[in-house]
Protein backbone atom coordinates (compact mmCIF):
# COMPACT_ATOMS: atom_id res chain seq x y z
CA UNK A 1 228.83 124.78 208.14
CA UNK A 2 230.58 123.66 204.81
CA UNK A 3 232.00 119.99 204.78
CA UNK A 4 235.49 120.12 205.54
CA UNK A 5 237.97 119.19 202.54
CA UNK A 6 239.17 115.30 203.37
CA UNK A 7 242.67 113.92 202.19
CA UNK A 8 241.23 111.14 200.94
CA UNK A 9 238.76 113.46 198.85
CA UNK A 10 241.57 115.19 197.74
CA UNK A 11 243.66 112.27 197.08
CA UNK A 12 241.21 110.68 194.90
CA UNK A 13 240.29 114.24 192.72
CA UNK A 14 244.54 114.31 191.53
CA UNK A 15 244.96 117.46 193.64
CA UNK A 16 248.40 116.29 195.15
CA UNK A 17 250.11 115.85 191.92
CA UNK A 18 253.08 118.71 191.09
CA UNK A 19 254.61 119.62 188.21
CA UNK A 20 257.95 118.31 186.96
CA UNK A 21 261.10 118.25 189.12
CA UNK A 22 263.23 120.53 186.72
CA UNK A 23 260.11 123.05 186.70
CA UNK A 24 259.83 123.41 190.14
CA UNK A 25 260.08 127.04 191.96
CA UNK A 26 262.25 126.00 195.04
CA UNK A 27 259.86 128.47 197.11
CA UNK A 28 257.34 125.99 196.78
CA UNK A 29 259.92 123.43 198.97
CA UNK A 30 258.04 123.69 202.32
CA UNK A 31 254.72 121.95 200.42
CA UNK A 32 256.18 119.46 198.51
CA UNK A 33 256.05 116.34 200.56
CA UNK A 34 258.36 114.15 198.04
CA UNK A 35 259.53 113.01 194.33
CA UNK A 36 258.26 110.03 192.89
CA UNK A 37 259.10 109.50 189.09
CA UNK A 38 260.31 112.74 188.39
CA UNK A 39 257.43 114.52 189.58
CA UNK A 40 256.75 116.33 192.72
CA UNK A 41 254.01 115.09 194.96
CA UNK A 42 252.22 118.01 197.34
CA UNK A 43 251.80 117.44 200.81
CA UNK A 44 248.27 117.26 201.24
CA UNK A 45 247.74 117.64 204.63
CA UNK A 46 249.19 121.51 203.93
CA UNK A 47 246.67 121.48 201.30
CA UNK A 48 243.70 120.77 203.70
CA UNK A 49 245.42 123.58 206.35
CA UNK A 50 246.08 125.87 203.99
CA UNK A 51 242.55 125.55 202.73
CA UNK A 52 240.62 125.92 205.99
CA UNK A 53 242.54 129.27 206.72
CA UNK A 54 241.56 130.69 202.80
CA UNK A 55 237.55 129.71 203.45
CA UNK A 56 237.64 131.24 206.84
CA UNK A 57 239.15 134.54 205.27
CA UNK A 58 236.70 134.27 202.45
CA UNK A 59 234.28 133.72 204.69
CA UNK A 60 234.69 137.36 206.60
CA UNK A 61 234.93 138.86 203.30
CA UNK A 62 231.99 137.97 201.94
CA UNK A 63 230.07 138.42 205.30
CA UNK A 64 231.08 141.94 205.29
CA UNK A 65 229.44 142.54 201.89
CA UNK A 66 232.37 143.01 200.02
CA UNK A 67 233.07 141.29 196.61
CA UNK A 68 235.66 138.64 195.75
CA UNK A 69 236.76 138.35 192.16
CA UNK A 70 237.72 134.73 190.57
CA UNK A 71 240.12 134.35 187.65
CA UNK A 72 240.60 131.29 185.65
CA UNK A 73 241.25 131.74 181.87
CA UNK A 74 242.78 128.42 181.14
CA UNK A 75 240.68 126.23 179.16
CA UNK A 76 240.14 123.54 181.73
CA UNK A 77 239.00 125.89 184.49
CA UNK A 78 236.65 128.32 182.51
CA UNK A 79 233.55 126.23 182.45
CA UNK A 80 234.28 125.12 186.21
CA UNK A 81 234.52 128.32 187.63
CA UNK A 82 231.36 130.33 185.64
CA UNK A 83 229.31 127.22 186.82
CA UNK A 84 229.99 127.53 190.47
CA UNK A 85 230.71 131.40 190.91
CA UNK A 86 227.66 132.05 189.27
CA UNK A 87 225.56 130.50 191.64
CA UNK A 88 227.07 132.54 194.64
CA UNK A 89 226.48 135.51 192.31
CA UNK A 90 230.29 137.01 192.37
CA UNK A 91 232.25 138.43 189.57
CA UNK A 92 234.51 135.97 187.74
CA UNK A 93 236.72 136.83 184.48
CA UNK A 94 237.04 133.41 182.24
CA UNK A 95 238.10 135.20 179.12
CA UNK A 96 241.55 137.04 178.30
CA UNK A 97 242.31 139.31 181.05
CA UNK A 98 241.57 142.94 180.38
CA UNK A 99 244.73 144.82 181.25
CA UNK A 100 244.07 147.37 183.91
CA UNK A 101 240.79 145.70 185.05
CA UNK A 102 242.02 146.93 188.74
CA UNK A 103 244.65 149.45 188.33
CA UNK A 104 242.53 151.46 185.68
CA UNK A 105 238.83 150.32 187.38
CA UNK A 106 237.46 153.58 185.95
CA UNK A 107 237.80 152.51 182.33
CA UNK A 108 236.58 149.10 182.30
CA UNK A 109 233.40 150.43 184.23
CA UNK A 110 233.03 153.05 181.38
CA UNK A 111 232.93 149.62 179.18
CA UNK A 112 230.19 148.15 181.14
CA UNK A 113 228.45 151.44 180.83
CA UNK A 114 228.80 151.27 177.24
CA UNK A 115 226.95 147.32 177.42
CA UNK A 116 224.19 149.08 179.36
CA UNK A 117 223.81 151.86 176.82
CA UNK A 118 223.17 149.51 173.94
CA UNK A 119 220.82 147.80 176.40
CA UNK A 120 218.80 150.67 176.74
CA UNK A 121 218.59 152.19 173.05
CA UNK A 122 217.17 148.43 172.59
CA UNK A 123 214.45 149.15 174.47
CA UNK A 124 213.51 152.30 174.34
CA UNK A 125 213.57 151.80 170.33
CA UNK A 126 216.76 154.01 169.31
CA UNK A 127 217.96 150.84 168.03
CA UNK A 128 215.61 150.37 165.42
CA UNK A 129 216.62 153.99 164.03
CA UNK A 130 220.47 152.66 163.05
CA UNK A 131 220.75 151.86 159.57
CA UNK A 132 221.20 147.93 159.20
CA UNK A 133 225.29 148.21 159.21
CA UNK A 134 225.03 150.68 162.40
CA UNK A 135 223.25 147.90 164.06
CA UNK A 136 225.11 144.70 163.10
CA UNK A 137 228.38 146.85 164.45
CA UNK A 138 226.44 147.80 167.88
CA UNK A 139 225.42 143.95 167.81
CA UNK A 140 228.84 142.86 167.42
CA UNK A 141 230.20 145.42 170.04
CA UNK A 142 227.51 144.39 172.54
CA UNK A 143 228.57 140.53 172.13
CA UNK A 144 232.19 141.42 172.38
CA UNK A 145 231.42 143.75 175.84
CA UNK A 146 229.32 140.22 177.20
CA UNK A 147 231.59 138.00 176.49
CA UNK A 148 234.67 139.61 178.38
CA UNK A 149 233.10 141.86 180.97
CA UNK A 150 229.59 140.48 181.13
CA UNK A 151 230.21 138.68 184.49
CA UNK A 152 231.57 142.03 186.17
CA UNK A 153 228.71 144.00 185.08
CA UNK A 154 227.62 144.06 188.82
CA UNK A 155 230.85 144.98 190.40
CA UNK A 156 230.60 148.58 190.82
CA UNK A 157 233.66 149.17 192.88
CA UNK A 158 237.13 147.08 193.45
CA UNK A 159 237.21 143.59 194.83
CA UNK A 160 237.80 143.02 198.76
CA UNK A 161 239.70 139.82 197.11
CA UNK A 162 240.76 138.12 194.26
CA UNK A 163 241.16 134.33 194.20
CA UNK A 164 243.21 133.15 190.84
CA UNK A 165 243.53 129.54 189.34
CA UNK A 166 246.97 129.07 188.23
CA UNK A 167 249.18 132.60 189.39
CA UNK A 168 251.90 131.94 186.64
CA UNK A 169 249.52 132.48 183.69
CA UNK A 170 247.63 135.04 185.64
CA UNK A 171 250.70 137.20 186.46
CA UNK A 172 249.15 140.68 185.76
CA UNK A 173 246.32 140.19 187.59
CA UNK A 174 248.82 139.13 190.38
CA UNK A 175 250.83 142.77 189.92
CA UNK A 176 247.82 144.30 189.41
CA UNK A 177 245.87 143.12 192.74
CA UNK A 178 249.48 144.05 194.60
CA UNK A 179 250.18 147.43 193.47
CA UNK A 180 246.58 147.42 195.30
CA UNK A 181 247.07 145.97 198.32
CA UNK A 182 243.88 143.84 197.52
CA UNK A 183 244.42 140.31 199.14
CA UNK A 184 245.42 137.02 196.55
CA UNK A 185 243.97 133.87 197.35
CA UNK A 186 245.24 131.11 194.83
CA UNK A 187 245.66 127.56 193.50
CA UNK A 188 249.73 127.26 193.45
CA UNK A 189 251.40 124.47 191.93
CA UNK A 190 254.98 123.86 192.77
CA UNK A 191 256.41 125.64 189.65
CA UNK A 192 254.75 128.83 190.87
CA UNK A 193 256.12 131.54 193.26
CA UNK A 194 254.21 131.37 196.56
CA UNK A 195 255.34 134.63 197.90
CA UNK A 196 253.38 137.34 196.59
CA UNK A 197 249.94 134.99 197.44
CA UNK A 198 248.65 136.06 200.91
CA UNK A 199 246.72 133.16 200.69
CA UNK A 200 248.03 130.24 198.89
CA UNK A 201 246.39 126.74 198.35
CA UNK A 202 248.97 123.98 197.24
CA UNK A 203 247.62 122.24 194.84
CA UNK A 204 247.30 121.04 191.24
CA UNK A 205 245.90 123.95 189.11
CA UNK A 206 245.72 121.93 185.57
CA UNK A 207 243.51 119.07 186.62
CA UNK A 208 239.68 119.81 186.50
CA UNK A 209 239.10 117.49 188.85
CA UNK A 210 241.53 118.99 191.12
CA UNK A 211 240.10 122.40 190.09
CA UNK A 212 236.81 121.30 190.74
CA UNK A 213 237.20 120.15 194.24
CA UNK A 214 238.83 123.17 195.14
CA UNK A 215 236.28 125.24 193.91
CA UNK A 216 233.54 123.52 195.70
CA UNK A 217 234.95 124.09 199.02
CA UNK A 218 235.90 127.79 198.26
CA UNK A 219 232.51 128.76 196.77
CA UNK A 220 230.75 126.93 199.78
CA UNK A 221 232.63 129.17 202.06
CA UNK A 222 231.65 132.17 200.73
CA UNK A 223 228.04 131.10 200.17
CA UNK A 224 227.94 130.74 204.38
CA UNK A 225 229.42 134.36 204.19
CA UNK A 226 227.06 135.44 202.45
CA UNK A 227 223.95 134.07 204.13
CA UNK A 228 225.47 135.05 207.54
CA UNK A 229 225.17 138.59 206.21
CA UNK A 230 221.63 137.83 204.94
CA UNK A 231 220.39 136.83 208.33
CA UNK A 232 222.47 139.54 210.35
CA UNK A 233 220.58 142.36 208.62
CA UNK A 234 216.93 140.25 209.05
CA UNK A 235 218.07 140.54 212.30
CA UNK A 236 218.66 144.16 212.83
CA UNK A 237 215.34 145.05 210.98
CA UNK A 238 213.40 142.79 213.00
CA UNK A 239 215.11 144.79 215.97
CA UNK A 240 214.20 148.16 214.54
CA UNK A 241 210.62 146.87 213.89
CA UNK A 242 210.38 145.64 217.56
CA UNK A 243 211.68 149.49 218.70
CA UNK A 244 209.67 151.18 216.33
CA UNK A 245 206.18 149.17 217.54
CA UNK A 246 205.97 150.93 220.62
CA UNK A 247 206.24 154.64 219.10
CA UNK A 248 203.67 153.83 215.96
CA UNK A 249 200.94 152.25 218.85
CA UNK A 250 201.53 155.62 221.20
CA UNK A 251 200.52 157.90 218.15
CA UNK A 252 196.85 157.44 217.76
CA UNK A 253 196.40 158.43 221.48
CA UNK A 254 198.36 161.01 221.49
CA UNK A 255 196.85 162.72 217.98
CA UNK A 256 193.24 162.06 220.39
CA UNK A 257 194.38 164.33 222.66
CA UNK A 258 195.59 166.90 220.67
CA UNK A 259 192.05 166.84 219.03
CA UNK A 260 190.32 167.01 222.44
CA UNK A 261 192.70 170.24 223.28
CA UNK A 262 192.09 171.74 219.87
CA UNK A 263 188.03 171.25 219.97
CA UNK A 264 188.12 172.97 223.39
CA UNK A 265 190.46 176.03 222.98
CA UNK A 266 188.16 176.61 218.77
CA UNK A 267 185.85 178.45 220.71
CA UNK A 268 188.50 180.71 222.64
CA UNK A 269 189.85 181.15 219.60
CA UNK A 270 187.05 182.16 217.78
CA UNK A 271 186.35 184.92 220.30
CA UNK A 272 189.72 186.14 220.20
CA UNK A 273 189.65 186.78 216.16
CA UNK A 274 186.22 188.43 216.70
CA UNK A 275 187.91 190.44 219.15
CA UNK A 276 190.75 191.34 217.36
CA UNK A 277 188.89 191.60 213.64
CA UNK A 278 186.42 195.03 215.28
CA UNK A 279 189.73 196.40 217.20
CA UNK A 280 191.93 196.30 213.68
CA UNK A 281 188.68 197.99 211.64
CA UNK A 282 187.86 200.53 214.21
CA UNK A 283 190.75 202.78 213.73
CA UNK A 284 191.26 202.21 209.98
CA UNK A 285 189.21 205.47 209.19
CA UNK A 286 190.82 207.34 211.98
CA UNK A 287 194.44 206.27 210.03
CA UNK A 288 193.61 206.96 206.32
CA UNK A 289 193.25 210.59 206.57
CA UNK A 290 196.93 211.58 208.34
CA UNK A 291 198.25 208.98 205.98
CA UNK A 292 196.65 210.72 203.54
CA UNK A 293 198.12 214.46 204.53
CA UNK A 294 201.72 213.01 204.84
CA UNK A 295 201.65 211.81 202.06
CA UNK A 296 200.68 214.77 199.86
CA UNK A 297 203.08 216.40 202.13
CA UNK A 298 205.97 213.61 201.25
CA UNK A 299 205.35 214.91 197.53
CA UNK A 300 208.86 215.99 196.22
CA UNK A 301 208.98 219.44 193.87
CA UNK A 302 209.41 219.80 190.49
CA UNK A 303 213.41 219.53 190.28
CA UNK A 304 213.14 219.77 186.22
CA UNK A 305 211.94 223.75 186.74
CA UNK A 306 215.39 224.46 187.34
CA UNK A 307 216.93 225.23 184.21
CA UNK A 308 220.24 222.18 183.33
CA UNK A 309 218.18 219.77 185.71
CA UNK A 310 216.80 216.95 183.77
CA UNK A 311 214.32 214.00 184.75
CA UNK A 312 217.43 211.46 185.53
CA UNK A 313 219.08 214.65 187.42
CA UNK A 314 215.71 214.97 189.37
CA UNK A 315 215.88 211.39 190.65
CA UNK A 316 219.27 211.08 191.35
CA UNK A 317 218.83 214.66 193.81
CA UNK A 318 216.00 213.34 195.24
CA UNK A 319 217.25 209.68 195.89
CA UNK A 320 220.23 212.03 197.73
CA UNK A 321 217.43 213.44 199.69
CA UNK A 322 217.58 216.51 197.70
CA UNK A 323 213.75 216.64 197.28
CA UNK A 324 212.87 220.32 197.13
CA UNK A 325 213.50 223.55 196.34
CA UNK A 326 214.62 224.86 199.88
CA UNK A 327 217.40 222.35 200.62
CA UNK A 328 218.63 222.38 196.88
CA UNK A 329 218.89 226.33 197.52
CA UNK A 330 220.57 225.77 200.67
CA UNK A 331 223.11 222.95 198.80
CA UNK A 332 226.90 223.91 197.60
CA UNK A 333 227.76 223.58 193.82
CA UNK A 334 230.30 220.82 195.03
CA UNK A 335 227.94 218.63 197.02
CA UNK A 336 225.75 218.85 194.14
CA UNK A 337 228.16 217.54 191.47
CA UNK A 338 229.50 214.80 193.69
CA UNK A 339 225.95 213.53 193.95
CA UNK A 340 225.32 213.50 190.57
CA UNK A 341 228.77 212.21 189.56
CA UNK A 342 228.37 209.01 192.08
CA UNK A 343 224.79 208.45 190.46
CA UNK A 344 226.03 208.29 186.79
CA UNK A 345 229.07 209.26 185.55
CA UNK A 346 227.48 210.25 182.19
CA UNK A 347 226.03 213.60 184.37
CA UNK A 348 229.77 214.51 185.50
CA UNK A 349 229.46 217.09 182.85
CA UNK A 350 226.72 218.75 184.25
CA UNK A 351 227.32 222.35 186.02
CA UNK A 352 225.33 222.74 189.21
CA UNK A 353 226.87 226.42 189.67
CA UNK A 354 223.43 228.16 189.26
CA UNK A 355 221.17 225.64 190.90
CA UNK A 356 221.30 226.49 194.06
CA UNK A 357 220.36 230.60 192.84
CA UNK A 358 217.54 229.51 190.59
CA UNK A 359 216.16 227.15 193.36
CA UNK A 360 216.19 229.99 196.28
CA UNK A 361 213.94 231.86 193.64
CA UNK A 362 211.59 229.16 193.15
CA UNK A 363 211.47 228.54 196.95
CA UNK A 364 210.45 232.26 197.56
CA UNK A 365 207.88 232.14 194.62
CA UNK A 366 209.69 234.33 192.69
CA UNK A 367 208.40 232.51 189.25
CA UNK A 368 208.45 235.65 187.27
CA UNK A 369 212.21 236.27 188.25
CA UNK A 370 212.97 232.66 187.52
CA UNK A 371 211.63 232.75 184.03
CA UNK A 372 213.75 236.34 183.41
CA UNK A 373 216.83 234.97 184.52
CA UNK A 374 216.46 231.58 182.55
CA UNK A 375 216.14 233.27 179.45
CA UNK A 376 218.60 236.01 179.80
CA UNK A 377 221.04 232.86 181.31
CA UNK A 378 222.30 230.40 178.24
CA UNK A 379 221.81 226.50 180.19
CA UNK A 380 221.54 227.90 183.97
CA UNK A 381 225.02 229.63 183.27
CA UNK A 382 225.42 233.25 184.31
């Protein structure tokens, strides 16, 4: 468990020290403990309170695997914060604050995209194929990307929290992280507004000592978080390893007995594919010769004799079922052109009137008959 923060710790690192009298944000009244000099002196014992509740809240967050972002661009907290949020690997912004980092998340992760681009045509050797301007402009572009967004590379998704060093200068990441709903934990000095902080830390947010201190107990909180989720999921795959033991010894013996069932039903089986191999060869002789005869029998006539009947005709009568002379002699004019008018519309000019006449006389035989009337007849038309 992290060492709890000490007055006297605090005390000694500046922290209780407040901003002027005439700069003071009256909201800020119930943690000022008094004046002295014309400067108001925090009540440090809030300090320590409040601070305990913000590492136990950090605490949860981090344990449930959620990120918490830290923002401190002033110059005396840059240094302080990249050294000690680094080492709990979390995202921290140090630089200018990139407007719309949370309310336009999409963007700034296209950004980061764009660092990991130039990362890639690095190694795969694209890079080399710029000209010497195209790379010194990708070079610059890449530092540029680093140096602001570099430490958020790894956050893929918003924040579960934000913690901010000084809210005044940090106001749009305030509004931004409320328009959100994503919880504020912060440093407040008594010429800040406490009220849109869920979680606010009294204290003096220009010393780096103060800073410092502050930091160390907040970054040693989430560290705990963080191992507590560590050992939690050792946990649960031990568990799963200890369930799954059982199962993986029970499959040898059962894949033995399998083998012992198979080996003694092979020769069963063998007989009953010898069995079945002469019963499906016996008949095949018997079969070919009727499938044989129907099938000479299937054999459609010569539609095309018919004089105005064409090959695409042909197959769209017999598709219809229309498949020799007797039932085309037996067919009306009408069903005849409604048949060939659904099969193409490009043989709706076609005039079945004779078919049916010249098919009766093929039917019979008649081929002699046929042939007289075709020629006397101009297309099949009497």
């Amino acid at each position: 468990m992290a060492k709890k923060a000490e007055v006297k710790d605090l005390l000694e690192a500046g922290v209780h020290f407040g901003h002027l009298t005439r700069k003071w944000n009256p909201n800020m009244a119930p943690y000022i403990y008094m004046e002295r000099n014309g400067i108001h002196v925090i009540n440090l014992y809030k300090t320590v309170a409040k601070l305990d509740e913000a590492n136990e809240a950090l605490k949860k967050i981090a344990a449930s695997g959620r990120k918490i972002l830290f923002v401190a661009t002033k110059k005396q907290a840059k240094d302080i914060v990249a050294d000690k949020v680094s080492k709990i690997n979390m995202p921290y912004i140090t630089e200018r604050w990139p407007g719309g980092m949370l309310t336009n998340f999409v963007t700034i992760r296209k950004a980061v995209k764009k660092m990991a681009s130039i990362d890639r045509m690095k190694k795969d050797g694209t890079f080399n194929t710029l000209s010497k301007k195209e790379r010194l402009q990708v070079d610059r572009l890449r530092a540029k990307l680093e140096k602001n967004l570099g430490s958020i590379a790894d956050m893929t998704r918003l924040p579960g929290a934000i913690f901010i060093v000084d809210v005044m200068r940090e106001h749009i990441a305030v509004k931004e992280a409320q328009k959100l709903n994503i919880p504020i934990f912060a440093m407040v000095d008594t010429n800040c507004d406490p009220r849109p902080i869920h979680y606010v830390i009294p204290s003096n947010d220009d010393a780096s000592k103060s800073i410092d201190i502050i930091m160390d107990s907040v970054t040693t909180a989430v560290a705990e978080g963080l191992a507590e989720r560590k050992a939690d999921k050792q946990a649960e795959s031990a568990e799963k390893e200890a369930e799954a033991g059982p199962e993986v010894a029970k499959a040898p013996v059962k894949e033995v007995a399998v083998a012992e069932e198979k080996v003694e039903e092979a020769p069963a089986a063998a007989e009953t594919v010898v069995e079945e191999k002469v019963a499906a060869d016996a008949p095949v002789e018997a079969k070919e010769a009727p499938a044989k005869e129907k099938k000479e029998s299937a054999k459609a006539d010569d539609l095309t004799k018919i004089e105005g009947i064409g090959p695409k005709g042909a197959e769209a009568l017999i598709n219809a079922g229309m498949d020799s002379f007797e039932k085309l002699a037996g067919a009306k004019p009408d069903a005849i052109k409604e048949i060939l008018t659904e099969a193409s519309s490009r043989m709706a000019h076609l005039d079945p009137t004779s078919w049916p006449k010249q098919a009766k006389m093929a039917a019979d035989g008649d081929w002699d008959k046929l042939k007289d009337w075709q020629d006397k007849a101009k297309a099949g038309v009497e």
